[in-house]
C-alpha atoms as a PDB file:
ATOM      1  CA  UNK A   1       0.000   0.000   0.000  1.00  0.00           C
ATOM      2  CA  UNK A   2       1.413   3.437  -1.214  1.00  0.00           C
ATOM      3  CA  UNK A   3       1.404   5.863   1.740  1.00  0.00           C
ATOM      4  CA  UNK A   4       1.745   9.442   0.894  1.00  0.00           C
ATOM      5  CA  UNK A   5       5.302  11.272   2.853  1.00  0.00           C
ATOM      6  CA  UNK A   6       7.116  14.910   3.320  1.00  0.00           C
ATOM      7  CA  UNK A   7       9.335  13.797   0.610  1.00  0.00           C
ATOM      8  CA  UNK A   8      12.149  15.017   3.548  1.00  0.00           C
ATOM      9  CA  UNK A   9      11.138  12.199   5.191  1.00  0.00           C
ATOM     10  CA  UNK A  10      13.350  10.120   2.550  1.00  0.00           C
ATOM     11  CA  UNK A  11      16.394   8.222   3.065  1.00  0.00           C
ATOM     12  CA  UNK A  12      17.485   7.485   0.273  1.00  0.00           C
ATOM     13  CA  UNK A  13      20.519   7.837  -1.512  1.00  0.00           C
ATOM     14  CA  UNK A  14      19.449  10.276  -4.912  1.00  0.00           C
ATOM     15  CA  UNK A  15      22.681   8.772  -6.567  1.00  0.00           C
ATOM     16  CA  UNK A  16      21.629   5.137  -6.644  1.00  0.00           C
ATOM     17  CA  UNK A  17      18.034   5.723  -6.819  1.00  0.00           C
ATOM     18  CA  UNK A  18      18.637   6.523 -10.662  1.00  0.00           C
ATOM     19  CA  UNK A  19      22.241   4.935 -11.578  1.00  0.00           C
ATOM     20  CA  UNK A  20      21.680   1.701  -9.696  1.00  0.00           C
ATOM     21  CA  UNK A  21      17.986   1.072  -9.399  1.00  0.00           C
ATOM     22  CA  UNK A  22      16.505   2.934 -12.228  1.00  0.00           C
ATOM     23  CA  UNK A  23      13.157   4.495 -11.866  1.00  0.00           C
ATOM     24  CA  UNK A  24       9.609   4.345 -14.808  1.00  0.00           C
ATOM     25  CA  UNK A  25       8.725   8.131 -16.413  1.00  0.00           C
ATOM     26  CA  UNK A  26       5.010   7.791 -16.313  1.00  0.00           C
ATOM     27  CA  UNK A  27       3.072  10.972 -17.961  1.00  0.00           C
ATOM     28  CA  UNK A  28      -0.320  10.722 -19.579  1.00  0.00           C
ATOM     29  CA  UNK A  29      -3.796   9.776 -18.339  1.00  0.00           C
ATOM     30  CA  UNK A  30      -5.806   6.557 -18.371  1.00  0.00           C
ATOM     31  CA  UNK A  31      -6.948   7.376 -21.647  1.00  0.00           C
ATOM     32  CA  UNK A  32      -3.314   8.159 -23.447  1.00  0.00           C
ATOM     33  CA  UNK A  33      -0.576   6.913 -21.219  1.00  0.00           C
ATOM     34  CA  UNK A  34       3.094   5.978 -21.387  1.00  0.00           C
ATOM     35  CA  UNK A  35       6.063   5.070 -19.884  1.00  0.00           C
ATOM     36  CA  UNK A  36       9.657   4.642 -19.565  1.00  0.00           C
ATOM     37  CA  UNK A  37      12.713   3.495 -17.809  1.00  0.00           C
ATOM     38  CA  UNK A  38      15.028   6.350 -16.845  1.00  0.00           C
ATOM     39  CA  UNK A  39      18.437   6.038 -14.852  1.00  0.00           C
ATOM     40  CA  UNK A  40      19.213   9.719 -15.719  1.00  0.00           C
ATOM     41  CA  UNK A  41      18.080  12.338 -13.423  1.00  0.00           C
ATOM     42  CA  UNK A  42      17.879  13.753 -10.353  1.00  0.00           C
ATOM     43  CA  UNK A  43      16.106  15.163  -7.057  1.00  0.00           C
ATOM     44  CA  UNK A  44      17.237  17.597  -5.100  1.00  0.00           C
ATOM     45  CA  UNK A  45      16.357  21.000  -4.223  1.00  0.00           C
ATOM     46  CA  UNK A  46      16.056  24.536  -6.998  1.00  0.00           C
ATOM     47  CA  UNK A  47      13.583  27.762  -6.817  1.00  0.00           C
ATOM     48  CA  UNK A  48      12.804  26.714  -2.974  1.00  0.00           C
ATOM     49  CA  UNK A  49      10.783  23.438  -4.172  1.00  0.00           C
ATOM     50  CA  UNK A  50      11.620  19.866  -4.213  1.00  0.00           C
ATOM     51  CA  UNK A  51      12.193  19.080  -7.529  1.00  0.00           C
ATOM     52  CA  UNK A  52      13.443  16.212 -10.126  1.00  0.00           C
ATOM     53  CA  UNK A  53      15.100  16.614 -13.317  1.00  0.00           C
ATOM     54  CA  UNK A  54      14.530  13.724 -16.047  1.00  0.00           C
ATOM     55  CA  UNK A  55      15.987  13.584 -19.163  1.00  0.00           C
ATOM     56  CA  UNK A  56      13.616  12.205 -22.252  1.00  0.00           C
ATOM     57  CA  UNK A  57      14.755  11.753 -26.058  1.00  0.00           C
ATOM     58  CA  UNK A  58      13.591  13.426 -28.487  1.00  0.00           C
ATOM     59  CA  UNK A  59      12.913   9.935 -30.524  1.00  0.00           C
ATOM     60  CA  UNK A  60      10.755   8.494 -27.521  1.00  0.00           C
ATOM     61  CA  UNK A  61       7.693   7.835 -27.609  1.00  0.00           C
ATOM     62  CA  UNK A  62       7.172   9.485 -24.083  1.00  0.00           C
ATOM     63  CA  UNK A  63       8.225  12.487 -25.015  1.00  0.00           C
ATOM     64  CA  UNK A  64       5.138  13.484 -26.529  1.00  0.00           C
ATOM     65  CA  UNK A  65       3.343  12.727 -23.086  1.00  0.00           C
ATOM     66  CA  UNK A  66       5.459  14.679 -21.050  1.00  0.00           C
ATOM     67  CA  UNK A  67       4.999  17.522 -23.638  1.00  0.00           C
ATOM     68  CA  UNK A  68       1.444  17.057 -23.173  1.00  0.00           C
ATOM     69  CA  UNK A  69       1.014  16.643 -19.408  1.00  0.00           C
ATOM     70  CA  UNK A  70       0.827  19.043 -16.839  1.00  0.00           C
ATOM     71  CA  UNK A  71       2.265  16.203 -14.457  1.00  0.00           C
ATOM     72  CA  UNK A  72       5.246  13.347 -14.297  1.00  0.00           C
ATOM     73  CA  UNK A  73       5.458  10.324 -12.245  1.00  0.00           C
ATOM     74  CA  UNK A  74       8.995   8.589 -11.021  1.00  0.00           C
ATOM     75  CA  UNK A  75       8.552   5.164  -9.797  1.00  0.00           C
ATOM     76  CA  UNK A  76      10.955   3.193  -7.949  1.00  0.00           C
ATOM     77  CA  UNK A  77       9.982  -0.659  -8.083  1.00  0.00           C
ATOM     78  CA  UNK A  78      11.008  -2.796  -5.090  1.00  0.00           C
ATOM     79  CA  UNK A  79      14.423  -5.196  -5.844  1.00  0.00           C
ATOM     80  CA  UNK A  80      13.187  -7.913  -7.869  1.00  0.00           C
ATOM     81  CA  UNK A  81      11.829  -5.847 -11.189  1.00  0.00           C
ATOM     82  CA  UNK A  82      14.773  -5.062 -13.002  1.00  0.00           C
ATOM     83  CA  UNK A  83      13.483  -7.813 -15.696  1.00  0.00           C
ATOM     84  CA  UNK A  84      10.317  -5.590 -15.474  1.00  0.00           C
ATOM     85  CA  UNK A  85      12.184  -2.214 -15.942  1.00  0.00           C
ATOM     86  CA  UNK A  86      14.470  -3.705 -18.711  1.00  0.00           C
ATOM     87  CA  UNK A  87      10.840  -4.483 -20.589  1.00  0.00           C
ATOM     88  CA  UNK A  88       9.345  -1.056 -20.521  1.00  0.00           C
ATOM     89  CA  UNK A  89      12.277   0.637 -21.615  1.00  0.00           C
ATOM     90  CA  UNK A  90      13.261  -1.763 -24.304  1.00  0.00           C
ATOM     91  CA  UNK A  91      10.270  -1.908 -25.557  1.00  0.00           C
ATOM     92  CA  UNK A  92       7.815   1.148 -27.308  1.00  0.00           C
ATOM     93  CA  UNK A  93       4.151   1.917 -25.801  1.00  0.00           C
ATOM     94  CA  UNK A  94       3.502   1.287 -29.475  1.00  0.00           C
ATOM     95  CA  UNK A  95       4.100  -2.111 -28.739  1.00  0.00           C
ATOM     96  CA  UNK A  96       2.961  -2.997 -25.649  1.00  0.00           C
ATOM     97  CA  UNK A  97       0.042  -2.224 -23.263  1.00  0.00           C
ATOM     98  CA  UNK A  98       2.519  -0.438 -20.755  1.00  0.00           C
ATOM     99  CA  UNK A  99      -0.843  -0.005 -18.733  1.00  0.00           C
ATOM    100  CA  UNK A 100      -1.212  -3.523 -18.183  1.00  0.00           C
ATOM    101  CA  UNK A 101       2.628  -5.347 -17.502  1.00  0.00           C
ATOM    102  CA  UNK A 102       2.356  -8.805 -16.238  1.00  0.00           C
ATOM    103  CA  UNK A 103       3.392  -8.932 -12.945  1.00  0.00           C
ATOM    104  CA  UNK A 104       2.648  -5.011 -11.973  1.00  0.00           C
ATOM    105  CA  UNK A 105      -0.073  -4.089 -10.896  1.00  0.00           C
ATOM    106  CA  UNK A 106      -1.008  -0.084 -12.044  1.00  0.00           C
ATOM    107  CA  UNK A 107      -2.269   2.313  -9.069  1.00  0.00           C
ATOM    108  CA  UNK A 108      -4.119   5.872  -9.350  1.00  0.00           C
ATOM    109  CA  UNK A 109      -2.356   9.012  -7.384  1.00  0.00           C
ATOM    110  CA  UNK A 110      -3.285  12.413  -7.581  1.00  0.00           C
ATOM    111  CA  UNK A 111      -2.320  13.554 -10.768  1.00  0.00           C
ATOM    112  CA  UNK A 112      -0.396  10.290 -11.909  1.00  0.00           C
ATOM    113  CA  UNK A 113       0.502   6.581 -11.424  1.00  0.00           C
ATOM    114  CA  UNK A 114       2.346   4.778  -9.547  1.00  0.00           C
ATOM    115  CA  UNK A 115       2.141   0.296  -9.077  1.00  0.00           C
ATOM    116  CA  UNK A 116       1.712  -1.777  -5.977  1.00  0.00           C
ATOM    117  CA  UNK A 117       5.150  -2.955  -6.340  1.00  0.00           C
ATOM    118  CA  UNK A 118       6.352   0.203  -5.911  1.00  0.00           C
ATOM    119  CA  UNK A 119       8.888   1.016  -3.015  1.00  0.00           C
ATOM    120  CA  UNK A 120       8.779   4.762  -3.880  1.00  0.00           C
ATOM    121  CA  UNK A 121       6.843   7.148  -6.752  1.00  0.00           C
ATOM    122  CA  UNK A 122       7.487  10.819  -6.876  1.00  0.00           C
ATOM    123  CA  UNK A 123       4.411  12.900  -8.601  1.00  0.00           C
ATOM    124  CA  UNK A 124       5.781  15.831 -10.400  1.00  0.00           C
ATOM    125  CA  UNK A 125       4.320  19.125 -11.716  1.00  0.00           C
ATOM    126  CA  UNK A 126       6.023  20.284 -14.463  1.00  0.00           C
ATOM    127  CA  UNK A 127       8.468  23.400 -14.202  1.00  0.00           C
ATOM    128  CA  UNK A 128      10.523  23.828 -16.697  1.00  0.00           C
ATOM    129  CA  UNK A 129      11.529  21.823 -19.753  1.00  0.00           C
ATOM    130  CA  UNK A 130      14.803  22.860 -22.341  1.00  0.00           C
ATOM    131  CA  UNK A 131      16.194  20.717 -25.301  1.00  0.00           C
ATOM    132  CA  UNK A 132      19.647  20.113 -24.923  1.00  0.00           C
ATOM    133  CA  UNK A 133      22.006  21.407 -27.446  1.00  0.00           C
ATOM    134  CA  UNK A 134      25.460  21.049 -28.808  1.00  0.00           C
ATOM    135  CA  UNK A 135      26.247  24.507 -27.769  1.00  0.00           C
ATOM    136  CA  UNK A 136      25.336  24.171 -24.257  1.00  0.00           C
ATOM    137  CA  UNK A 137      27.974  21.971 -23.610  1.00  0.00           C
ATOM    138  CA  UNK A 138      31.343  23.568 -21.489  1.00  0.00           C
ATOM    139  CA  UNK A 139      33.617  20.441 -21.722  1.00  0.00           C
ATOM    140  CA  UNK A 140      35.659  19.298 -23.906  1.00  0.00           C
ATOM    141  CA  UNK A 141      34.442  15.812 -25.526  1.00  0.00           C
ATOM    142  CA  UNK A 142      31.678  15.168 -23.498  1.00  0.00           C
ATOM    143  CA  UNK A 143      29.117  16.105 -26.018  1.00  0.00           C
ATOM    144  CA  UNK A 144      30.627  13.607 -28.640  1.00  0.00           C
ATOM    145  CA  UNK A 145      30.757  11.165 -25.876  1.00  0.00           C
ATOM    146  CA  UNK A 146      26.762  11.105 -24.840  1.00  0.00           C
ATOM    147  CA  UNK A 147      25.567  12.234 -28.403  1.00  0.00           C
ATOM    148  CA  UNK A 148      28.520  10.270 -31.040  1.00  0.00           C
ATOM    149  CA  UNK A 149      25.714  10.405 -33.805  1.00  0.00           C
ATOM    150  CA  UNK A 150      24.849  14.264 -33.160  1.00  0.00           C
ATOM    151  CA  UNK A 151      21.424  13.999 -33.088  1.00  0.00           C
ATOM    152  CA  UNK A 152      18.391  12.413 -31.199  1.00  0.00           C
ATOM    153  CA  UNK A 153      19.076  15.071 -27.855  1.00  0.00           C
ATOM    154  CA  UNK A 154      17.279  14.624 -24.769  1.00  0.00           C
ATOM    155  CA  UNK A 155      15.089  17.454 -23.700  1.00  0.00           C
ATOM    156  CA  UNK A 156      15.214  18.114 -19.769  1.00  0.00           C
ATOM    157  CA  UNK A 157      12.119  18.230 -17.641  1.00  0.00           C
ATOM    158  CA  UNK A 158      12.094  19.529 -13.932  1.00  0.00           C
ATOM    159  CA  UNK A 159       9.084  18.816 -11.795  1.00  0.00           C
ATOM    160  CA  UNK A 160       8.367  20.149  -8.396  1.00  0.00           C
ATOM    161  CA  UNK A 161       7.646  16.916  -6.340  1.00  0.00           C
ATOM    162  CA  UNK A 162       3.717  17.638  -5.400  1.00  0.00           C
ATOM    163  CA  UNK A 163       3.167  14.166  -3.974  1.00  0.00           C
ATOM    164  CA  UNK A 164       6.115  11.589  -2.974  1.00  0.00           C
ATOM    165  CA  UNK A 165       4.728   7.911  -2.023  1.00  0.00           C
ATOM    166  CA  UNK A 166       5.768   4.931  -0.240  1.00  0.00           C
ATOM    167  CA  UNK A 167       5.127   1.581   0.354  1.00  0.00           C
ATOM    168  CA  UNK A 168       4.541   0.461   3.499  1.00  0.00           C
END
């Protein structure tokens, strides 16, 4: 059961929430919904609100939920759903029902979703979103590093955390 928390109630660790146990971008409604897995990010603090900062392709098919959606939704599955995780972000909400995964079970929060199996969802309002660019970048080989084809850029989002779950 997902029990809503001051999100600094937390301890967890913000660097191996994303690098080490990845997290599912959920924007959209019941209607038109999508997801991904993300292990860029982060969650910290910026213009006095808790915030997170996700990072979305501009070839995804999420993308054009998040454009569309006043609200984001990180989920953190509990240890045991990385096969899950590697499924919905190998494969395209064009082909699959990422509403319906075997084995996870979908839950309703205020302004997004979250799944039973969840050990902790963050519910974002949007803030601020920028597309990424060549010219942005301040050192030296790092673009050609992330981006060796020189195209398909992310586009950052950062969300004020309005609701942060856990499960109890």
């Amino acid at each position: 059961m997902l029990k809503k928390i001051d999100p600094k109630e937390l301890n967890a660790n913000p660097f191996t929430l994303l690098d080490n146990d990845w997290a599912l971008l959920m924007a959209g409604d019941k209607d038109s919904f999508n997801s991904m897995t993300v292990s860029w990010g982060g969650v910290g603090v910026l213009w006095r609100k808790n915030v997170t900062t996700v990072y979305v392709r501009q070839s995804r098919y999420t993308k054009e939920f998040m454009d569309n959606s006043d609200y984001y939704t990180l989920t953190f599955l509990k240890d045991g759903f990385k096969d899950k995780l590697s499924l919905l972000g190998t494969k395209s909400g064009k082909e699959i029902d990422k509403m319906n995964v075997e084995g996870l079970n979908l839950v309703e929060l205020e302004n997004g979703f979250g799944y039973e199996e969840s050990k902790l969802v963050f519910v974002c309002k949007k803030l601020f979103k920028n597309d990424l660019k060549e010219s942005q970048f301040l050192v030296d080989g790092l673009f050609d590093e992330c981006y060796p084809d020189k195209d398909d850029f992310h586009t950052m989002y950062i969300g004020e955390i309005v609701g942060c779950y856990i499960n109890e």
